[in-house]
PDB file of N, CA and C in Angstrom:
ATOM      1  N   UNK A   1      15.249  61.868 -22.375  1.00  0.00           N
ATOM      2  CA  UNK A   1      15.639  61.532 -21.033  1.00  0.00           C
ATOM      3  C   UNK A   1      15.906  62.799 -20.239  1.00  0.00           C
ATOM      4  N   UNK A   2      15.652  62.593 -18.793  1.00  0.00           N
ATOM      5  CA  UNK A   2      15.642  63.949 -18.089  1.00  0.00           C
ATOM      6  C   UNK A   2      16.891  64.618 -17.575  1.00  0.00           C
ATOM      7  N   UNK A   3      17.381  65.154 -17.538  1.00  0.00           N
ATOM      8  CA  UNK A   3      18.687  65.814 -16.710  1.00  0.00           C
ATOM      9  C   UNK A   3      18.849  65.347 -15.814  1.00  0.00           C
ATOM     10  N   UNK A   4      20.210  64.484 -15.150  1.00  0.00           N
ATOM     11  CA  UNK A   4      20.088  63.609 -14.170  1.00  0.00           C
ATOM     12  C   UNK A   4      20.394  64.705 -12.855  1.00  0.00           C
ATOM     13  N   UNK A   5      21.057  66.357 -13.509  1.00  0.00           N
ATOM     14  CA  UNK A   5      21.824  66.974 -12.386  1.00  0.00           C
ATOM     15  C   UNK A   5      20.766  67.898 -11.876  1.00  0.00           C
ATOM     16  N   UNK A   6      20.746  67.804 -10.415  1.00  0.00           N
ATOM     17  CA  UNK A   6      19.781  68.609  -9.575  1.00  0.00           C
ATOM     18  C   UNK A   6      20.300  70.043  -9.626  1.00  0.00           C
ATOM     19  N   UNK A   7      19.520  70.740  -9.588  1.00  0.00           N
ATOM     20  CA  UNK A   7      19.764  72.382  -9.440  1.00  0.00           C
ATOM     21  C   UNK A   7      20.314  72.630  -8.328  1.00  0.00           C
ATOM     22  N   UNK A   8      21.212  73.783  -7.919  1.00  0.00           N
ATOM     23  CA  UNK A   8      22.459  73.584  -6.785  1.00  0.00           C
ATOM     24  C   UNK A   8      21.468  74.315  -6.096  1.00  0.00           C
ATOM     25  N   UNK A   9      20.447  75.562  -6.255  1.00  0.00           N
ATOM     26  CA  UNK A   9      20.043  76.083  -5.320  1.00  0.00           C
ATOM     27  C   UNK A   9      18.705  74.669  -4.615  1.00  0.00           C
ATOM     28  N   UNK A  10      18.404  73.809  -5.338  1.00  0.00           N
ATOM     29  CA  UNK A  10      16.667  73.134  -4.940  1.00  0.00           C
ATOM     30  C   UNK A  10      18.246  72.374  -3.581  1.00  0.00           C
ATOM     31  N   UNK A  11      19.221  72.004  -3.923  1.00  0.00           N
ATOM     32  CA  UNK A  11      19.657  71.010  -3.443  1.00  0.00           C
ATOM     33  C   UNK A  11      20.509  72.030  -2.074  1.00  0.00           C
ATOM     34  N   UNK A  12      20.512  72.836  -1.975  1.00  0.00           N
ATOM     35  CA  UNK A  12      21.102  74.314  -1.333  1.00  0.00           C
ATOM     36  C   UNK A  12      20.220  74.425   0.081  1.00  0.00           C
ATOM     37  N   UNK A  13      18.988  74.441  -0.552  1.00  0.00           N
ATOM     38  CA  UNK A  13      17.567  74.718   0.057  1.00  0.00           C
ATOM     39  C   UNK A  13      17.583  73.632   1.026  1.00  0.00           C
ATOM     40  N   UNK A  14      17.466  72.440   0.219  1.00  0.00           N
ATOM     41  CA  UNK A  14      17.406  71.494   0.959  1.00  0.00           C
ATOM     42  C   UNK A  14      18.118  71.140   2.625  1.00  0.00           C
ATOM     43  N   UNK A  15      19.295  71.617   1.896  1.00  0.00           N
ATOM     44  CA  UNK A  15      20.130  71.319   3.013  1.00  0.00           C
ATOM     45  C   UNK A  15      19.888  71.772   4.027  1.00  0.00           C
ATOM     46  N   UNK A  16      19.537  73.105   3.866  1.00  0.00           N
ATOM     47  CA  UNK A  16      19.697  74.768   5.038  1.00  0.00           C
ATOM     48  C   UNK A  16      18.326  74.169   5.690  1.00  0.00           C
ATOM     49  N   UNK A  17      17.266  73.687   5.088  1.00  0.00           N
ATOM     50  CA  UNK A  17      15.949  73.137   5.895  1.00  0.00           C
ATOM     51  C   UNK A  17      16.452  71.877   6.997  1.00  0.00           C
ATOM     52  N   UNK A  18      17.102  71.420   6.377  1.00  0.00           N
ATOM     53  CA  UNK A  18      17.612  69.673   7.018  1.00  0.00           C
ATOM     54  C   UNK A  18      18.307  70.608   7.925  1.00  0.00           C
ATOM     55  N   UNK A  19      19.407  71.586   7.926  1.00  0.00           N
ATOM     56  CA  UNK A  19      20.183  71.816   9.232  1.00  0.00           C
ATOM     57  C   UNK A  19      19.514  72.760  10.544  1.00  0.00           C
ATOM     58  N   UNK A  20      18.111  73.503   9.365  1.00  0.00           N
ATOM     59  CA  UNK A  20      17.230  73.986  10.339  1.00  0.00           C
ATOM     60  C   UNK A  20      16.565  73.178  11.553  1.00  0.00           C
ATOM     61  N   UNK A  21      16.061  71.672  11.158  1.00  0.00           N
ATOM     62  CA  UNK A  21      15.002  71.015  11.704  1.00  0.00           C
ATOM     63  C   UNK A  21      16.308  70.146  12.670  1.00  0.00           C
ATOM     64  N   UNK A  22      17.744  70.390  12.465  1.00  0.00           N
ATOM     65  CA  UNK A  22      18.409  69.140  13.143  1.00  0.00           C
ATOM     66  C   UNK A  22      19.088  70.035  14.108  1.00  0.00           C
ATOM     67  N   UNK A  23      18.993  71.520  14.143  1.00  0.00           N
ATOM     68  CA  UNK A  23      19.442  72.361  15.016  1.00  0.00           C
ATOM     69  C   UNK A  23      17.992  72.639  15.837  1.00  0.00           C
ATOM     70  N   UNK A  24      17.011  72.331  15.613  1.00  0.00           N
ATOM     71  CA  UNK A  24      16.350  73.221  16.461  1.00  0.00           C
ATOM     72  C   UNK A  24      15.382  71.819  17.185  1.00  0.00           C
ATOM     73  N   UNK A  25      15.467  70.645  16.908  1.00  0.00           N
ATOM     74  CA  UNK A  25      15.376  69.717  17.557  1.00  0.00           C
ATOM     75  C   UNK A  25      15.531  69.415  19.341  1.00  0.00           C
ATOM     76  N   UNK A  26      17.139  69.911  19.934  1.00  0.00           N
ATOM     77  CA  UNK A  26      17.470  69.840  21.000  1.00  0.00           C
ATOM     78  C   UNK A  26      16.396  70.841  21.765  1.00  0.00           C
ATOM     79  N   UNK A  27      16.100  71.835  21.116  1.00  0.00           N
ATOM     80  CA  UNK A  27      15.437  73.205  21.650  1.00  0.00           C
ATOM     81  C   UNK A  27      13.821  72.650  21.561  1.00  0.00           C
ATOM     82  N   UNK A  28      13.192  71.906  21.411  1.00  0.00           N
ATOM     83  CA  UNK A  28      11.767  71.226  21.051  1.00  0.00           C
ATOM     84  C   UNK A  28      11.728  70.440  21.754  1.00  0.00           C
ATOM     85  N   UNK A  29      12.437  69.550  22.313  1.00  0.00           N
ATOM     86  CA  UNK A  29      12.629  68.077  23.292  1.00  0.00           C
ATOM     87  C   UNK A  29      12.906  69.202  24.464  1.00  0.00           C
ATOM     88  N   UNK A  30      13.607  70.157  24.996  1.00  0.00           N
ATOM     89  CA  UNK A  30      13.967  70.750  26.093  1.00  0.00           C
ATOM     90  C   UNK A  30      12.267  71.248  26.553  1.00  0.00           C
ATOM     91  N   UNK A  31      12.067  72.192  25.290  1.00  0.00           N
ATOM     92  CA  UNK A  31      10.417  72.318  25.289  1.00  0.00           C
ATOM     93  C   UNK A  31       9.288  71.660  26.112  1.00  0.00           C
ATOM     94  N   UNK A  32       9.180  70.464  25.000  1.00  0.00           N
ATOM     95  CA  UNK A  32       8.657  69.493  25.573  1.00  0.00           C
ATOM     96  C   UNK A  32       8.637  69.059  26.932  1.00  0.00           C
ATOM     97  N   UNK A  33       9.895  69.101  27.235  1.00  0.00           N
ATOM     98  CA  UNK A  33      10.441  68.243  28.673  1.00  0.00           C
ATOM     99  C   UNK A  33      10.009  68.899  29.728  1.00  0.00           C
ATOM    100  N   UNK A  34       9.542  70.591  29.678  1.00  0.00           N
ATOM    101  CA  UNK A  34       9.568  71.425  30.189  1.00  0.00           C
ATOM    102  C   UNK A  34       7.531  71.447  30.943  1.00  0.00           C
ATOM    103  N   UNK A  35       7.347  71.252  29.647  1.00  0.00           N
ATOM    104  CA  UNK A  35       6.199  71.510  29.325  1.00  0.00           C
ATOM    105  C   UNK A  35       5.353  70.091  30.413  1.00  0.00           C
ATOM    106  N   UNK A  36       5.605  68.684  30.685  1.00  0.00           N
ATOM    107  CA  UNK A  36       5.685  67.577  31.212  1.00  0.00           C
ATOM    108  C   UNK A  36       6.043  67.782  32.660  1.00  0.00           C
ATOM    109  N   UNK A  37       6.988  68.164  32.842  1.00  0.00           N
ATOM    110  CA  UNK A  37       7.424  68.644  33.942  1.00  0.00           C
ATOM    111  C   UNK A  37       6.391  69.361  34.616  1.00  0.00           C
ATOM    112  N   UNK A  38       6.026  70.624  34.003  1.00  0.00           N
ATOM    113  CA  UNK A  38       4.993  71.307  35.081  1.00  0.00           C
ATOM    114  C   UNK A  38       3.909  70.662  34.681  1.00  0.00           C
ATOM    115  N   UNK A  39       3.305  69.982  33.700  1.00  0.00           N
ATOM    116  CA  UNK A  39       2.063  69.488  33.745  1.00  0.00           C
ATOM    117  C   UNK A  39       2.023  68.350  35.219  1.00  0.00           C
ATOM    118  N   UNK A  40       2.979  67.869  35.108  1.00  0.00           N
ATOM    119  CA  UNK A  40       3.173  66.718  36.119  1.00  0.00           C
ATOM    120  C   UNK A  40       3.222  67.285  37.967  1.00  0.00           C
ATOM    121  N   UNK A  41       3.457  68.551  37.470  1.00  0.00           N
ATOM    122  CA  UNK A  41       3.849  69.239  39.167  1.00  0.00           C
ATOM    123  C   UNK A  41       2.271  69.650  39.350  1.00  0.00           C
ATOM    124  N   UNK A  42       1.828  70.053  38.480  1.00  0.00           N
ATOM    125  CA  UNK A  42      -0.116  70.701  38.173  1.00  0.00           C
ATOM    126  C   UNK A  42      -0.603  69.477  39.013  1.00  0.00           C
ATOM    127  N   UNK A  43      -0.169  67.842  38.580  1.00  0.00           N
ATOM    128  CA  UNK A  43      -1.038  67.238  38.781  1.00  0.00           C
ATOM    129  C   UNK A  43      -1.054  66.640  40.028  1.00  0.00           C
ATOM    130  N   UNK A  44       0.032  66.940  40.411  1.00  0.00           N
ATOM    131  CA  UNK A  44       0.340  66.702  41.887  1.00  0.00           C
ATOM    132  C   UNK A  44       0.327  67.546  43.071  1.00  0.00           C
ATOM    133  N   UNK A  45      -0.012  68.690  42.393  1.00  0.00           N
ATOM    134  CA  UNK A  45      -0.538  69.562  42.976  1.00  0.00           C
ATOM    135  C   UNK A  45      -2.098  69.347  43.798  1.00  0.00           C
ATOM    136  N   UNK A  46      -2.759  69.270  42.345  1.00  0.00           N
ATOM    137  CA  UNK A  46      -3.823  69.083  42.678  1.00  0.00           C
ATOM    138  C   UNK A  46      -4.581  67.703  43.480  1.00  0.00           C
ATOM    139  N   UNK A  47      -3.275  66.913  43.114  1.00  0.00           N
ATOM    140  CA  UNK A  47      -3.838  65.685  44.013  1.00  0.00           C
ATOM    141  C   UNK A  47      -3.830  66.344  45.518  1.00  0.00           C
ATOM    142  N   UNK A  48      -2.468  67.315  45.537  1.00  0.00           N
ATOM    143  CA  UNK A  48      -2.551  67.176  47.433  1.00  0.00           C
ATOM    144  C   UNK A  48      -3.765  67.679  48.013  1.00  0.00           C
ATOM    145  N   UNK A  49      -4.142  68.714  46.880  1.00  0.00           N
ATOM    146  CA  UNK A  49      -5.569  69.623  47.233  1.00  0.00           C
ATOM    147  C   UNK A  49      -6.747  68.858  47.813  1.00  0.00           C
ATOM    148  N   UNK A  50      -6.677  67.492  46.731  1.00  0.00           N
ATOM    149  CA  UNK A  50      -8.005  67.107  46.870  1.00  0.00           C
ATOM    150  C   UNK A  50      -7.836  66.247  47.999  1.00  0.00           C
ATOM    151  N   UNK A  51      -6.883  65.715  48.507  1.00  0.00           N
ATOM    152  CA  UNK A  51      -6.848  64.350  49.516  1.00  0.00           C
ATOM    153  C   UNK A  51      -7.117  65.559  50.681  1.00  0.00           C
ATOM    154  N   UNK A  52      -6.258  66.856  50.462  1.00  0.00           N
ATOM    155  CA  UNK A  52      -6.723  67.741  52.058  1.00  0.00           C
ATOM    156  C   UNK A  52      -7.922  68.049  52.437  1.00  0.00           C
ATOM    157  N   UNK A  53      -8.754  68.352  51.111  1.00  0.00           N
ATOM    158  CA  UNK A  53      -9.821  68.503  51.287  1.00  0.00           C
ATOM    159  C   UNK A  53     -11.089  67.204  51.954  1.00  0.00           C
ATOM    160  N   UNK A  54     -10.330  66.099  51.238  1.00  0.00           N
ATOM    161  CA  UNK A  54     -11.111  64.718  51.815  1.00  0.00           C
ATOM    162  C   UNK A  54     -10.826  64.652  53.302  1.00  0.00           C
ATOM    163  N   UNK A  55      -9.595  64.883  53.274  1.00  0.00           N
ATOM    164  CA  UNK A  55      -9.147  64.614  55.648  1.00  0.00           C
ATOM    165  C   UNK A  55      -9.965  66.150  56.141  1.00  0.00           C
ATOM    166  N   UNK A  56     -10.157  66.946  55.406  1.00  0.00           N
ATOM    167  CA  UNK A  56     -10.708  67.985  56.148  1.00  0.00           C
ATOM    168  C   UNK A  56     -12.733  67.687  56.087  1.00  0.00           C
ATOM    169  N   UNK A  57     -12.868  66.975  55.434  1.00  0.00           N
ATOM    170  CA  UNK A  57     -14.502  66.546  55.281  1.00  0.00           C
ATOM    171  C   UNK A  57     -14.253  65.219  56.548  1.00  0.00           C
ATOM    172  N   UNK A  58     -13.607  64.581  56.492  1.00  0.00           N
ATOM    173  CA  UNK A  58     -13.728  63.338  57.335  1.00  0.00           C
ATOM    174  C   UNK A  58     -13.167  63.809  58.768  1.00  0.00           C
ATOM    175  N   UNK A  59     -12.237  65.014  59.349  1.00  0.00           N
ATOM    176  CA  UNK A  59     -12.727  65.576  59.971  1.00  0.00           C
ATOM    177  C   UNK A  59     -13.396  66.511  60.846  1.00  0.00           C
ATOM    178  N   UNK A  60     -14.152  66.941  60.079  1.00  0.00           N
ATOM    179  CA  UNK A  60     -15.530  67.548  60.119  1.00  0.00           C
ATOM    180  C   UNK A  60     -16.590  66.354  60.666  1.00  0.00           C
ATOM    181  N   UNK A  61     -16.448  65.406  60.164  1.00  0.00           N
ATOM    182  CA  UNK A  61     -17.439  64.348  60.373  1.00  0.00           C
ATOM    183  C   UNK A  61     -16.890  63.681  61.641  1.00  0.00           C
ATOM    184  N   UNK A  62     -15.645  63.467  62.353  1.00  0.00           N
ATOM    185  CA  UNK A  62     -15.408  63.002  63.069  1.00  0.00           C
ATOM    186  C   UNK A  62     -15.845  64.008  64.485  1.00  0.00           C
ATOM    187  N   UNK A  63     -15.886  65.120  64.389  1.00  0.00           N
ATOM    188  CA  UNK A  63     -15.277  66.082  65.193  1.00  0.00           C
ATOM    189  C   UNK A  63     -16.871  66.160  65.886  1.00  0.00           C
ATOM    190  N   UNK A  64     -18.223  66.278  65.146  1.00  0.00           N
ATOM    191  CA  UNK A  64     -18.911  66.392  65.042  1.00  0.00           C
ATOM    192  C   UNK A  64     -19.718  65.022  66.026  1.00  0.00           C
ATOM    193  N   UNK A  65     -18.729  64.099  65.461  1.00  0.00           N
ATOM    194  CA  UNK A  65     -19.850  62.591  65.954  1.00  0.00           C
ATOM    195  C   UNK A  65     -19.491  62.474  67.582  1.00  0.00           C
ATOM    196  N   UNK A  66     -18.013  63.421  67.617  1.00  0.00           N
ATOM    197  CA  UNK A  66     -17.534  63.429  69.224  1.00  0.00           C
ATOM    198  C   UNK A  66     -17.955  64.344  69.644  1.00  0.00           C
ATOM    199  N   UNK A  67     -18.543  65.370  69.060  1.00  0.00           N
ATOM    200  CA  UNK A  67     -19.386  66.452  69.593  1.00  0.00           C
ATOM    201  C   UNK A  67     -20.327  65.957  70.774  1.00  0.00           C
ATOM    202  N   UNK A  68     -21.326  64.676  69.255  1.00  0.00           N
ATOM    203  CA  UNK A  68     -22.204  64.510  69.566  1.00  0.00           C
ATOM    204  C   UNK A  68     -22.568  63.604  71.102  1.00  0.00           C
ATOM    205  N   UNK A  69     -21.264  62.275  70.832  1.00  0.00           N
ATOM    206  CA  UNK A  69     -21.303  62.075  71.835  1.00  0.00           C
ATOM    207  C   UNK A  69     -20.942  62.379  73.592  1.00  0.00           C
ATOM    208  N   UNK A  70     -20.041  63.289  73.011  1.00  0.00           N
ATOM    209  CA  UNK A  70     -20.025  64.111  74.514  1.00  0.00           C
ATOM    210  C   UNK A  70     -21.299  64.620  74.921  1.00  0.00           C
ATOM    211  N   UNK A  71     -22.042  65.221  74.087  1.00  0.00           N
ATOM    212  CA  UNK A  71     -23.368  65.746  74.531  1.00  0.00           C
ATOM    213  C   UNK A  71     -24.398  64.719  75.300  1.00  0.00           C
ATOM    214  N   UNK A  72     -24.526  63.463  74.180  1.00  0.00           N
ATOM    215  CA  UNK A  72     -25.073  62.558  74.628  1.00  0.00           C
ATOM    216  C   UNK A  72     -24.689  62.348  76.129  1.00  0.00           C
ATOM    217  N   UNK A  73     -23.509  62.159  76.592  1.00  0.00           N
ATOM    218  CA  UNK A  73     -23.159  62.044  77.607  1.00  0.00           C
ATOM    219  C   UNK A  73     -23.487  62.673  79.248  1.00  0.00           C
ATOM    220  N   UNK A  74     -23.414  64.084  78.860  1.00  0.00           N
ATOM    221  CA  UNK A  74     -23.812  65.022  79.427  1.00  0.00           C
ATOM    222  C   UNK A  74     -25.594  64.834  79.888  1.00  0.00           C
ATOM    223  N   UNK A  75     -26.376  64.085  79.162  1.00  0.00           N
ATOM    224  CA  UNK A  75     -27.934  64.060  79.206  1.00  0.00           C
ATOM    225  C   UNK A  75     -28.142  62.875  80.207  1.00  0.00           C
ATOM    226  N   UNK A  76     -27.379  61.645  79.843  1.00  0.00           N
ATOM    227  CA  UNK A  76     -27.498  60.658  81.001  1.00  0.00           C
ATOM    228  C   UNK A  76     -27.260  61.402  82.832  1.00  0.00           C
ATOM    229  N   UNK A  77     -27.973  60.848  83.082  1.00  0.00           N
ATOM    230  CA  UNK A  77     -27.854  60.478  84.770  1.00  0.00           C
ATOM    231  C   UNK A  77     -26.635  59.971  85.664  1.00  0.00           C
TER     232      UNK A  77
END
């Protein structure tokens, strides 16, 4: 039959790992949180980019069609 008593250093070890991973936990979630945060500001970033860029194409297209029709205007009699 096997020795029921664990070795003080395997059980030593153990511990100092368990208080490693339960101390450095808070510091990994802050991480994380951090990390979410600016991904989330990136993405809203880039949304504003792209909608400015859409009102700046639409007007372009507007600006253009009143161009046009003023011109038109100008040709009548």
């Amino acid at each position: 039959m096997a020795d029921p008593q664990v070795n003080a250093q395997i059980t030593d070890a153990i511990t100092q790992t368990n208080v490693k991973v339960v101390a450095e936990a808070p510091a990994q979630a802050i991480a994380a949180l951090y990390q979410v945060a600016s991904h989330s500001a990136g993405l809203s970033l880039q949304n504003a980019v792209h909608s400015q860029q859409a009102l700046n194409q639409i007007s372009n297209a507007v600006v253009s069609r009143a161009v046009a029709m003023i011109m038109s205007i100008a040709d009548k009699p």
